[in-house]
PDB file of N, CA and C in Angstrom:
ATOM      1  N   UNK A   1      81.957 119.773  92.186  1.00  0.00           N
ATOM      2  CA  UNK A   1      81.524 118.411  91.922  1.00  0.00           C
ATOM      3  C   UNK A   1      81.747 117.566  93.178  1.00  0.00           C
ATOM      4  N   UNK A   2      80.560 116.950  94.131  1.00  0.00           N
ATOM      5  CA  UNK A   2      80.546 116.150  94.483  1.00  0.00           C
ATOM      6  C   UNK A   2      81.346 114.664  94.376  1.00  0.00           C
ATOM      7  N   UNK A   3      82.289 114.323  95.493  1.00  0.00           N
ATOM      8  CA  UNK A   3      82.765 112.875  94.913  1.00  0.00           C
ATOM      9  C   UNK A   3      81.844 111.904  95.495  1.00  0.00           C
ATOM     10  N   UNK A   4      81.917 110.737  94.336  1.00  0.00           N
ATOM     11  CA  UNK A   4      81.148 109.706  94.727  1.00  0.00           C
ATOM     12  C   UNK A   4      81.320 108.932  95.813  1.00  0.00           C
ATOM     13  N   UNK A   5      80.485 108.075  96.527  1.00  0.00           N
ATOM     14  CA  UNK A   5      80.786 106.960  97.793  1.00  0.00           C
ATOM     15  C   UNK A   5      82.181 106.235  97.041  1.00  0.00           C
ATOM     16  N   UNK A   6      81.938 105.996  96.208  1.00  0.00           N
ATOM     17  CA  UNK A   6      83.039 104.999  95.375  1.00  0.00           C
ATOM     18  C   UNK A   6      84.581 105.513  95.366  1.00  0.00           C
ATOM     19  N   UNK A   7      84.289 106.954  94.869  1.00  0.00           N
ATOM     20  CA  UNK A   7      85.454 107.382  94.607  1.00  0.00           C
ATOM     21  C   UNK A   7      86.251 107.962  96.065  1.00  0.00           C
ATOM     22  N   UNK A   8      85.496 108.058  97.225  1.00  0.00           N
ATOM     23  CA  UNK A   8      85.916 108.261  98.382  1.00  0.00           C
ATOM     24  C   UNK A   8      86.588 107.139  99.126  1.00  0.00           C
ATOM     25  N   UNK A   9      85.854 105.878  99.107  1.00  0.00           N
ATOM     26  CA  UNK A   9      86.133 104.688  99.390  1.00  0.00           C
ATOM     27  C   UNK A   9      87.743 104.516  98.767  1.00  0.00           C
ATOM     28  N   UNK A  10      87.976 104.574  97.282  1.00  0.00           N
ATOM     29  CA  UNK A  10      89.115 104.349  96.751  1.00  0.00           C
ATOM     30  C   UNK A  10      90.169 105.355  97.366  1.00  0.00           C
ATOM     31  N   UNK A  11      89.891 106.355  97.669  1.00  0.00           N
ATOM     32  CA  UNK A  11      90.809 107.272  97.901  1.00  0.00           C
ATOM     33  C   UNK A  11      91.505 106.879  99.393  1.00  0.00           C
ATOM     34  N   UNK A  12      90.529 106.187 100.324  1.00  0.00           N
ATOM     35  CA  UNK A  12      90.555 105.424 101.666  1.00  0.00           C
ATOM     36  C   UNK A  12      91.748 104.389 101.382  1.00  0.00           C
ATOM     37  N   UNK A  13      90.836 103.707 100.830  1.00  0.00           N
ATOM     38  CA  UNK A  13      91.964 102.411 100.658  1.00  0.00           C
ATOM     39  C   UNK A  13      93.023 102.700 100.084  1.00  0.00           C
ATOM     40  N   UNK A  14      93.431 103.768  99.500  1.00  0.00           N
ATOM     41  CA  UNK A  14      94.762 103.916  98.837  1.00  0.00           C
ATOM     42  C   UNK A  14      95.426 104.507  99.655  1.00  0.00           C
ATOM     43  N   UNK A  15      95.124 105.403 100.786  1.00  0.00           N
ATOM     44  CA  UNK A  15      95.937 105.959 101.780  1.00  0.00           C
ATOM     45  C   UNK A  15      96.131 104.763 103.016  1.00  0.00           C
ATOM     46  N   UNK A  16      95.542 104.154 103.106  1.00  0.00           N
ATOM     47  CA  UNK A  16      95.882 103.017 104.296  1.00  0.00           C
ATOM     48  C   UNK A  16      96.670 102.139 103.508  1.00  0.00           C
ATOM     49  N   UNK A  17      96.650 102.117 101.962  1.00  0.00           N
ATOM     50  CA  UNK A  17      97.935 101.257 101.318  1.00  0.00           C
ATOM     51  C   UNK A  17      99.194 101.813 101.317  1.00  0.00           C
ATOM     52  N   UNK A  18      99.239 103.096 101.665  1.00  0.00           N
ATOM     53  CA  UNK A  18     100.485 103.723 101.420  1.00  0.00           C
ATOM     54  C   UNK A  18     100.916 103.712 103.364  1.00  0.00           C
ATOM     55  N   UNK A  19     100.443 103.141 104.137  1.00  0.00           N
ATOM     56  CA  UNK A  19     100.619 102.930 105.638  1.00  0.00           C
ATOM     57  C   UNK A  19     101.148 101.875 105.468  1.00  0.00           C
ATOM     58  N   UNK A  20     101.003 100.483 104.714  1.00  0.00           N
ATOM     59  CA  UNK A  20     101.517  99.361 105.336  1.00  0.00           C
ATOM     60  C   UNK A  20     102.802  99.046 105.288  1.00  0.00           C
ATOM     61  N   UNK A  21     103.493  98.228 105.976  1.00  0.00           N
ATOM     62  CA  UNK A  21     104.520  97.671 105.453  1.00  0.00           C
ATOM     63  C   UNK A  21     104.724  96.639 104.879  1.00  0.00           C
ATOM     64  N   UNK A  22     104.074  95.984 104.957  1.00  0.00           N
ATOM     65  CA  UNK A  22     103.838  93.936 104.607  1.00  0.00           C
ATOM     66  C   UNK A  22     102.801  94.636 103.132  1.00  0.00           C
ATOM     67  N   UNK A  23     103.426  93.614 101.930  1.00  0.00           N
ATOM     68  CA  UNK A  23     102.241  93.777 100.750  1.00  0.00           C
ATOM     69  C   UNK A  23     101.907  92.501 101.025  1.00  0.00           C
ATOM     70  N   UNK A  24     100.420  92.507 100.408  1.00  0.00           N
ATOM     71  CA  UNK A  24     100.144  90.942  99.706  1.00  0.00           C
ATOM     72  C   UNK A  24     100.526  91.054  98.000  1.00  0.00           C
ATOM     73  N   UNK A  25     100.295  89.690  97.696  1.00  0.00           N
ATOM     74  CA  UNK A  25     101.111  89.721  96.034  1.00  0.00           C
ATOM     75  C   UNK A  25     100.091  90.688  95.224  1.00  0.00           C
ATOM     76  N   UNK A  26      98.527  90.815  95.526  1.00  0.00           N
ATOM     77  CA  UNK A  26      98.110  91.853  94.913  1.00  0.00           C
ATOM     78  C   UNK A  26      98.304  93.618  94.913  1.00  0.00           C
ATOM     79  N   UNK A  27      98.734  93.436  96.089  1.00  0.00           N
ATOM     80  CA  UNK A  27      98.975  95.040  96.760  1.00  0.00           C
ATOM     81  C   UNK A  27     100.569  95.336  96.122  1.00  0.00           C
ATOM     82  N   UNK A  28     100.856  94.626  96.111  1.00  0.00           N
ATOM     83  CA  UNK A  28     102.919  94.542  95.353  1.00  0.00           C
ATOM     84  C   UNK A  28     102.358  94.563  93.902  1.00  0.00           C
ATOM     85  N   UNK A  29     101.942  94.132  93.228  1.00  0.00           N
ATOM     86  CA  UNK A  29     101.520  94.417  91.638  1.00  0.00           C
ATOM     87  C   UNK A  29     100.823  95.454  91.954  1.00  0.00           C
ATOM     88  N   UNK A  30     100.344  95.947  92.386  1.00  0.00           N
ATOM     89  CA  UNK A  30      99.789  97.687  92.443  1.00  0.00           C
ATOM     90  C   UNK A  30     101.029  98.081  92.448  1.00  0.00           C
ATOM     91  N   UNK A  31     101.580  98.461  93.629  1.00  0.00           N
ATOM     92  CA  UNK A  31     102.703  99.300  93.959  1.00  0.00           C
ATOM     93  C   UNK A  31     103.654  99.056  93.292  1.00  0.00           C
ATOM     94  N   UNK A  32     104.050  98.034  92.364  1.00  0.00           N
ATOM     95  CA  UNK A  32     105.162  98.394  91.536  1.00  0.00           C
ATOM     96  C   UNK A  32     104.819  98.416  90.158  1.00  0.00           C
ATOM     97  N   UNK A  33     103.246  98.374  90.378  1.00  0.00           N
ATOM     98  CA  UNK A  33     102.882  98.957  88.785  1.00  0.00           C
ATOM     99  C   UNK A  33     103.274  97.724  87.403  1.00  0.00           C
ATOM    100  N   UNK A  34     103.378  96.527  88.381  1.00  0.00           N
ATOM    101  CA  UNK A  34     103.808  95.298  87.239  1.00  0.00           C
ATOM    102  C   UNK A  34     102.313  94.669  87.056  1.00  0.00           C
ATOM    103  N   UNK A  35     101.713  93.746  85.847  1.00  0.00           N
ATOM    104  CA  UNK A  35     101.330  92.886  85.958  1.00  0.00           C
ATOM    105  C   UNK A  35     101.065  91.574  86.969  1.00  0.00           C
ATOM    106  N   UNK A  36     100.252  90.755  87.482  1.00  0.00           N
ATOM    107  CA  UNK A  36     100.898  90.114  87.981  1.00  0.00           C
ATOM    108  C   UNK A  36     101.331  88.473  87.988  1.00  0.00           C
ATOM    109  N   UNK A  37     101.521  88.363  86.249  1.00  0.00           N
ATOM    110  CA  UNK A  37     102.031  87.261  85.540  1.00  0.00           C
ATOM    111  C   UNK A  37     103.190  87.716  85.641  1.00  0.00           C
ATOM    112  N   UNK A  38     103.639  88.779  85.559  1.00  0.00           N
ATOM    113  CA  UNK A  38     105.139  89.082  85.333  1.00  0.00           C
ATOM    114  C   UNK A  38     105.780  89.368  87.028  1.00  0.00           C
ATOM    115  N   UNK A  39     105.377  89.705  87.986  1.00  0.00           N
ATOM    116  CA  UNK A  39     105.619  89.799  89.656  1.00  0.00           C
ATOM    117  C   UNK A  39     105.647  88.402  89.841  1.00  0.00           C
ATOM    118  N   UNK A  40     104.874  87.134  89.185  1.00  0.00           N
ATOM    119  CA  UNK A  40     104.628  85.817  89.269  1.00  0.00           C
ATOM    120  C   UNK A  40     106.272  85.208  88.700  1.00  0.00           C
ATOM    121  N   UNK A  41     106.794  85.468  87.648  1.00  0.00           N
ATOM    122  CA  UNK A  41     107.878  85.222  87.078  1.00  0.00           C
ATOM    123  C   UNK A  41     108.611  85.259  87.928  1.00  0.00           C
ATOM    124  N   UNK A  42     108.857  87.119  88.552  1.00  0.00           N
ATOM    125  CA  UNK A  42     109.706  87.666  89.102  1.00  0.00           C
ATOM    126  C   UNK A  42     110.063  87.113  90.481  1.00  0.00           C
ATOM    127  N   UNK A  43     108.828  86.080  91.208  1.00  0.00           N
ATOM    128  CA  UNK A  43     109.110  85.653  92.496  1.00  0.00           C
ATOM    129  C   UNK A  43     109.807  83.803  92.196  1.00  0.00           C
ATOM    130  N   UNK A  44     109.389  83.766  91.059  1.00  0.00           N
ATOM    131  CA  UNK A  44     109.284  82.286  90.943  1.00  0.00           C
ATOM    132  C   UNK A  44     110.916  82.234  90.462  1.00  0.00           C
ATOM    133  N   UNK A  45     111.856  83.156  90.020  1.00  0.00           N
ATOM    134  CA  UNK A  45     112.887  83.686  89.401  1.00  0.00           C
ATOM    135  C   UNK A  45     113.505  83.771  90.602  1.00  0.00           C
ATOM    136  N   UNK A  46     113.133  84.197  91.887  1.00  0.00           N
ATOM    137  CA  UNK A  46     113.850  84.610  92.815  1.00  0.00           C
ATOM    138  C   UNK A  46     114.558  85.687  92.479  1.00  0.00           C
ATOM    139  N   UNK A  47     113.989  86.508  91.301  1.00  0.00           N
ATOM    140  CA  UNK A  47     114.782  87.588  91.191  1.00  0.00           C
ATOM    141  C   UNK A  47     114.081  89.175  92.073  1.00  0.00           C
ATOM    142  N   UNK A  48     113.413  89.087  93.099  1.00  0.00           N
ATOM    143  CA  UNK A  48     112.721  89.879  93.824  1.00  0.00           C
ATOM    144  C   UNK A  48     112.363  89.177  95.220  1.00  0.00           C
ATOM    145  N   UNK A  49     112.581  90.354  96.258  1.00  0.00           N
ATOM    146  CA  UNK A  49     112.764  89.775  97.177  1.00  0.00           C
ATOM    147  C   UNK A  49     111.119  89.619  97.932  1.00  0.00           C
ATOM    148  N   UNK A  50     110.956  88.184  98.199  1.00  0.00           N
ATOM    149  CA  UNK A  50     109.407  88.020  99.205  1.00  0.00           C
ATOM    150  C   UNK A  50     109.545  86.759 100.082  1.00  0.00           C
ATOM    151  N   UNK A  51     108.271  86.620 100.350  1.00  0.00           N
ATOM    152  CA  UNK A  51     108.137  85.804 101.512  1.00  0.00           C
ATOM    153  C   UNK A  51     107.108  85.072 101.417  1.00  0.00           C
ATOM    154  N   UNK A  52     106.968  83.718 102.058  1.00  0.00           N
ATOM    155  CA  UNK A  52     106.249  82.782 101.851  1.00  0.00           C
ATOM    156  C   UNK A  52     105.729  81.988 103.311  1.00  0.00           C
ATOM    157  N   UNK A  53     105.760  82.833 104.130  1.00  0.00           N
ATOM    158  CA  UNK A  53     105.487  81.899 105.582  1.00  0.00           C
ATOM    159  C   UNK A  53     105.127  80.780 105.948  1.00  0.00           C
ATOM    160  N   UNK A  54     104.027  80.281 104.675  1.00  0.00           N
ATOM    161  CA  UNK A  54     103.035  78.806 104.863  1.00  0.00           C
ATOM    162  C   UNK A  54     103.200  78.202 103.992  1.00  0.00           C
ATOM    163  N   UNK A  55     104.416  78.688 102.823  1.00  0.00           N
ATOM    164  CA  UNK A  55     104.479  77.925 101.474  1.00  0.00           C
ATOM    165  C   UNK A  55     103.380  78.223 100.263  1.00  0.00           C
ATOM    166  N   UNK A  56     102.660  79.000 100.725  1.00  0.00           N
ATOM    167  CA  UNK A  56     101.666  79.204  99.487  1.00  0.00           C
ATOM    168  C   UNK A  56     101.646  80.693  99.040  1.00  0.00           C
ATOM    169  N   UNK A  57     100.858  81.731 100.354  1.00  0.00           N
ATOM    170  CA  UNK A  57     101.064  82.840  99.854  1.00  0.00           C
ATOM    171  C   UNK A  57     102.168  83.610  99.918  1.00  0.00           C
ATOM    172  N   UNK A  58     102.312  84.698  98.440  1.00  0.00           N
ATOM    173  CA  UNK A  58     103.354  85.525  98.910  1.00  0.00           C
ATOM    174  C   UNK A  58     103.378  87.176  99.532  1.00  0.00           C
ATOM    175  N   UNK A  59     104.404  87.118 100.176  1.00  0.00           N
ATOM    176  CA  UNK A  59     104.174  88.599 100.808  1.00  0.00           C
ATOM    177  C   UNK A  59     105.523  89.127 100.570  1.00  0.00           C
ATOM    178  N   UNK A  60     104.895  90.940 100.833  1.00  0.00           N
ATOM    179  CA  UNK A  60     106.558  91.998  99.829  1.00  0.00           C
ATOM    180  C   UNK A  60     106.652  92.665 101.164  1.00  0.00           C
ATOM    181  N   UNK A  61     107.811  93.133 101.300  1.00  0.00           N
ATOM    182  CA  UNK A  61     108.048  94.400 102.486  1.00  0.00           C
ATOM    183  C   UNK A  61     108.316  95.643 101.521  1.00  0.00           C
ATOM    184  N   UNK A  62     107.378  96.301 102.174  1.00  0.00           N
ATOM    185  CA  UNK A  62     107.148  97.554 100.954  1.00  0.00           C
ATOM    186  C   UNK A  62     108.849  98.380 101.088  1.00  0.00           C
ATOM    187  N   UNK A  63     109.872  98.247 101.781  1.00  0.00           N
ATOM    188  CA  UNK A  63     110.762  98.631 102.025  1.00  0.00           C
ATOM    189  C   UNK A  63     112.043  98.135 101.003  1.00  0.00           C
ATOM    190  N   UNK A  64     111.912  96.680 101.102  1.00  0.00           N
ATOM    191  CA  UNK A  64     112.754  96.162 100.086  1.00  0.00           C
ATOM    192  C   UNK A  64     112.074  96.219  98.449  1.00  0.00           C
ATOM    193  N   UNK A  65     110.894  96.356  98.186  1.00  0.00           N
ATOM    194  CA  UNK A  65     110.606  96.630  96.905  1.00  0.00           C
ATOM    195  C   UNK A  65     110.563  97.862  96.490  1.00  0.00           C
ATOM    196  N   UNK A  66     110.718  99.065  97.033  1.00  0.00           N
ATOM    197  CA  UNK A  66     111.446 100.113  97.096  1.00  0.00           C
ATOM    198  C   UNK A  66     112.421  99.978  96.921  1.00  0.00           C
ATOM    199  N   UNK A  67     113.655  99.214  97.530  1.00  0.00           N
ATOM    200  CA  UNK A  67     115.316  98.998  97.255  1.00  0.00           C
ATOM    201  C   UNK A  67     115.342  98.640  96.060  1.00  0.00           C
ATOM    202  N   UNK A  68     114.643  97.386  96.015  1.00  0.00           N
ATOM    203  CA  UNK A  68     114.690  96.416  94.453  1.00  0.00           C
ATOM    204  C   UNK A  68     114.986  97.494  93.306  1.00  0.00           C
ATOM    205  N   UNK A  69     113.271  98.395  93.668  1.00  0.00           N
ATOM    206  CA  UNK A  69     113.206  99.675  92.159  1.00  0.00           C
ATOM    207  C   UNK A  69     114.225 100.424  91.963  1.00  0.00           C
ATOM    208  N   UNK A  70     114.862 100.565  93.115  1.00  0.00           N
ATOM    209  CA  UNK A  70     116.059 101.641  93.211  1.00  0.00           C
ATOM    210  C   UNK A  70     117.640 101.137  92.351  1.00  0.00           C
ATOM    211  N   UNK A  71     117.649  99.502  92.501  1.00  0.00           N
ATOM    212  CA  UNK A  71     118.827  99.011  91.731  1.00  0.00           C
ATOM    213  C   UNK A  71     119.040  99.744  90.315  1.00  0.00           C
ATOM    214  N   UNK A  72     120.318  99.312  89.870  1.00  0.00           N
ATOM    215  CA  UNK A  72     120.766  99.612  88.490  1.00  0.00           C
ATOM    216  C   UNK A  72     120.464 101.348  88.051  1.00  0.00           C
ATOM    217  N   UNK A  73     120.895 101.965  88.939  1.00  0.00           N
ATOM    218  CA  UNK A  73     120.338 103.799  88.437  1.00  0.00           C
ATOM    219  C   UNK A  73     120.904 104.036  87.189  1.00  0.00           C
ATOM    220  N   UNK A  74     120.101 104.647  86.108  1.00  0.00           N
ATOM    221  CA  UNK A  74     120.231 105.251  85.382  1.00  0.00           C
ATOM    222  C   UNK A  74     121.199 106.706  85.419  1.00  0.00           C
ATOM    223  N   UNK A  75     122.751 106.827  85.473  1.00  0.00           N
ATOM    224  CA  UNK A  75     123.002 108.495  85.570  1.00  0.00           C
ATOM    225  C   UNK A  75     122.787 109.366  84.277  1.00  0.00           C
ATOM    226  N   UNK A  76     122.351 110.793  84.939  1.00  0.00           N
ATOM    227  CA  UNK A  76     122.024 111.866  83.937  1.00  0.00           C
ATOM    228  C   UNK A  76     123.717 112.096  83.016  1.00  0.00           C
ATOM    229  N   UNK A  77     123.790 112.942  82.490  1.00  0.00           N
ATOM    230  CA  UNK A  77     124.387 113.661  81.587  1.00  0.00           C
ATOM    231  C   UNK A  77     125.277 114.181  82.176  1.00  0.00           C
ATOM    232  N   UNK A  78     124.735 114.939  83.300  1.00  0.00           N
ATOM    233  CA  UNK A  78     125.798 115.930  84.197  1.00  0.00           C
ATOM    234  C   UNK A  78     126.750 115.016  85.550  1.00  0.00           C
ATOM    235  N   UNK A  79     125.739 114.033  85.417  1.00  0.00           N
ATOM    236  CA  UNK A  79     126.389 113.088  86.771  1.00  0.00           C
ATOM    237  C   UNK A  79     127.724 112.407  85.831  1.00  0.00           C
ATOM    238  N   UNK A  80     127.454 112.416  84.841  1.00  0.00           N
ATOM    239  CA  UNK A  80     128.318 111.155  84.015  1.00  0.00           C
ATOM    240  C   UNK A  80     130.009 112.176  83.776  1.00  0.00           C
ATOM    241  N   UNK A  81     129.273 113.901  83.360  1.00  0.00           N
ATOM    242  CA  UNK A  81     130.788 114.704  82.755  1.00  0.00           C
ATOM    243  C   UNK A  81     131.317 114.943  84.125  1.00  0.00           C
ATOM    244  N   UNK A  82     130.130 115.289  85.010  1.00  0.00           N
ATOM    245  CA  UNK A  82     131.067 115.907  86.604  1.00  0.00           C
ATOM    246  C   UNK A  82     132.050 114.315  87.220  1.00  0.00           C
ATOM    247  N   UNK A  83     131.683 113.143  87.226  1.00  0.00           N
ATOM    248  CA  UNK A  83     132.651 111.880  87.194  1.00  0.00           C
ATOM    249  C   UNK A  83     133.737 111.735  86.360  1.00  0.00           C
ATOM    250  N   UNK A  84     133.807 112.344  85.350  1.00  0.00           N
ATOM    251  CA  UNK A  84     134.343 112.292  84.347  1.00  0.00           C
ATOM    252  C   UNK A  84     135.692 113.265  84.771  1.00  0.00           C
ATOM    253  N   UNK A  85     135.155 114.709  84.769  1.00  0.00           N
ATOM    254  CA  UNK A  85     135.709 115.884  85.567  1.00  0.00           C
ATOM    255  C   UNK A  85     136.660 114.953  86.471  1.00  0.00           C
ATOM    256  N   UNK A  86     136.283 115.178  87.913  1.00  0.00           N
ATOM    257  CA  UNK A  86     136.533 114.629  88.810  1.00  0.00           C
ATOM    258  C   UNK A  86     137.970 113.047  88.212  1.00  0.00           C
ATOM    259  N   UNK A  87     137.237 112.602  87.657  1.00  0.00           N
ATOM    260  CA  UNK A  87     138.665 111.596  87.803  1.00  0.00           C
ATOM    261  C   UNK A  87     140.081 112.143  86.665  1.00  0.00           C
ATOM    262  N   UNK A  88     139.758 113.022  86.047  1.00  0.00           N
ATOM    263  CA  UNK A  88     140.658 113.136  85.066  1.00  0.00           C
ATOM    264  C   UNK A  88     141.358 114.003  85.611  1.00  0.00           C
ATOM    265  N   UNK A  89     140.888 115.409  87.115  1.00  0.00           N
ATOM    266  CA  UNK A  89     141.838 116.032  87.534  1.00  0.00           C
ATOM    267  C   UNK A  89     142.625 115.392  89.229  1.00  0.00           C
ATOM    268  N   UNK A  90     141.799 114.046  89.579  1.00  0.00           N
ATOM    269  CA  UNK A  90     142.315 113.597  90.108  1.00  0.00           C
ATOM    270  C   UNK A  90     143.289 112.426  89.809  1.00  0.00           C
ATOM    271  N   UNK A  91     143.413 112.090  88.501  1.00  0.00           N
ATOM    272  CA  UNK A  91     144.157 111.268  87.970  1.00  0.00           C
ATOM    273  C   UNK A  91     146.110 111.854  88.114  1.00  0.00           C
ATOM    274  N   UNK A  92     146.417 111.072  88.188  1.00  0.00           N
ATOM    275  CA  UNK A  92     148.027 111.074  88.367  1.00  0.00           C
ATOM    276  C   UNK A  92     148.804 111.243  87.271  1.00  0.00           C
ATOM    277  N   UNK A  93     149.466 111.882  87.382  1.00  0.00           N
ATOM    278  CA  UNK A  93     150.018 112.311  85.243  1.00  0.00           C
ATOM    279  C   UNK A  93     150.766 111.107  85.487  1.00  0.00           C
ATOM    280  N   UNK A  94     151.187 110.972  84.181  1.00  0.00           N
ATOM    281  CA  UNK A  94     152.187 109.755  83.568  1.00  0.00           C
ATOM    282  C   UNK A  94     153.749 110.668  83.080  1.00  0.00           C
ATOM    283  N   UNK A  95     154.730 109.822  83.841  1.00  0.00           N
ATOM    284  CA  UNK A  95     155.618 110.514  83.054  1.00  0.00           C
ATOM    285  C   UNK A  95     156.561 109.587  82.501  1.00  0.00           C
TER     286      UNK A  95
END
């Protein structure tokens, strides 16, 4: 199967999106897969980090919205007993 002009084009622009470093606020609601009423909240919240150079538009560093996603990790099962492990035979008996 032949791909379309269209579907080649998209495939373009999505690899030169994965080059940049600077988002615009539309390219940051792609890449973090939010809405962007809710990225709108999230800047107006100051709870995400961007930039405003001229006071109007906003811009993401694809680097720190990467960090952002990375906050608050979820640990597995095994991360939680091997911590667990770990402090109970490094713990100090009581006498």
């Amino acid at each position: 199967m032949e791909k379309t002009l269209e579907m080649r084009v998209f495939e373009l622009e999505k690899m030169l999106f994965l080059t940049k470093d600077v988002l615009s606020f539309d390219e940051a609601s792609i890449f973090l897969n939010l809405s962007k009423s809710y990225l709108y909240k999230l800047t107006s919240g100051n709870l995400i980090p961007h930039y405003k150079p001229q006071g109007k538009m906003l811009y993401f560093e694809k680097t720190e919205l990467e960090a952002w996603l990375r906050q608050n990790p979820i640990k597995t099962k095994a991360q939680i007993e091997q911590e667990a492990q770990s402090y109970t035979l490094n713990r100090p008996l009581k006498k």
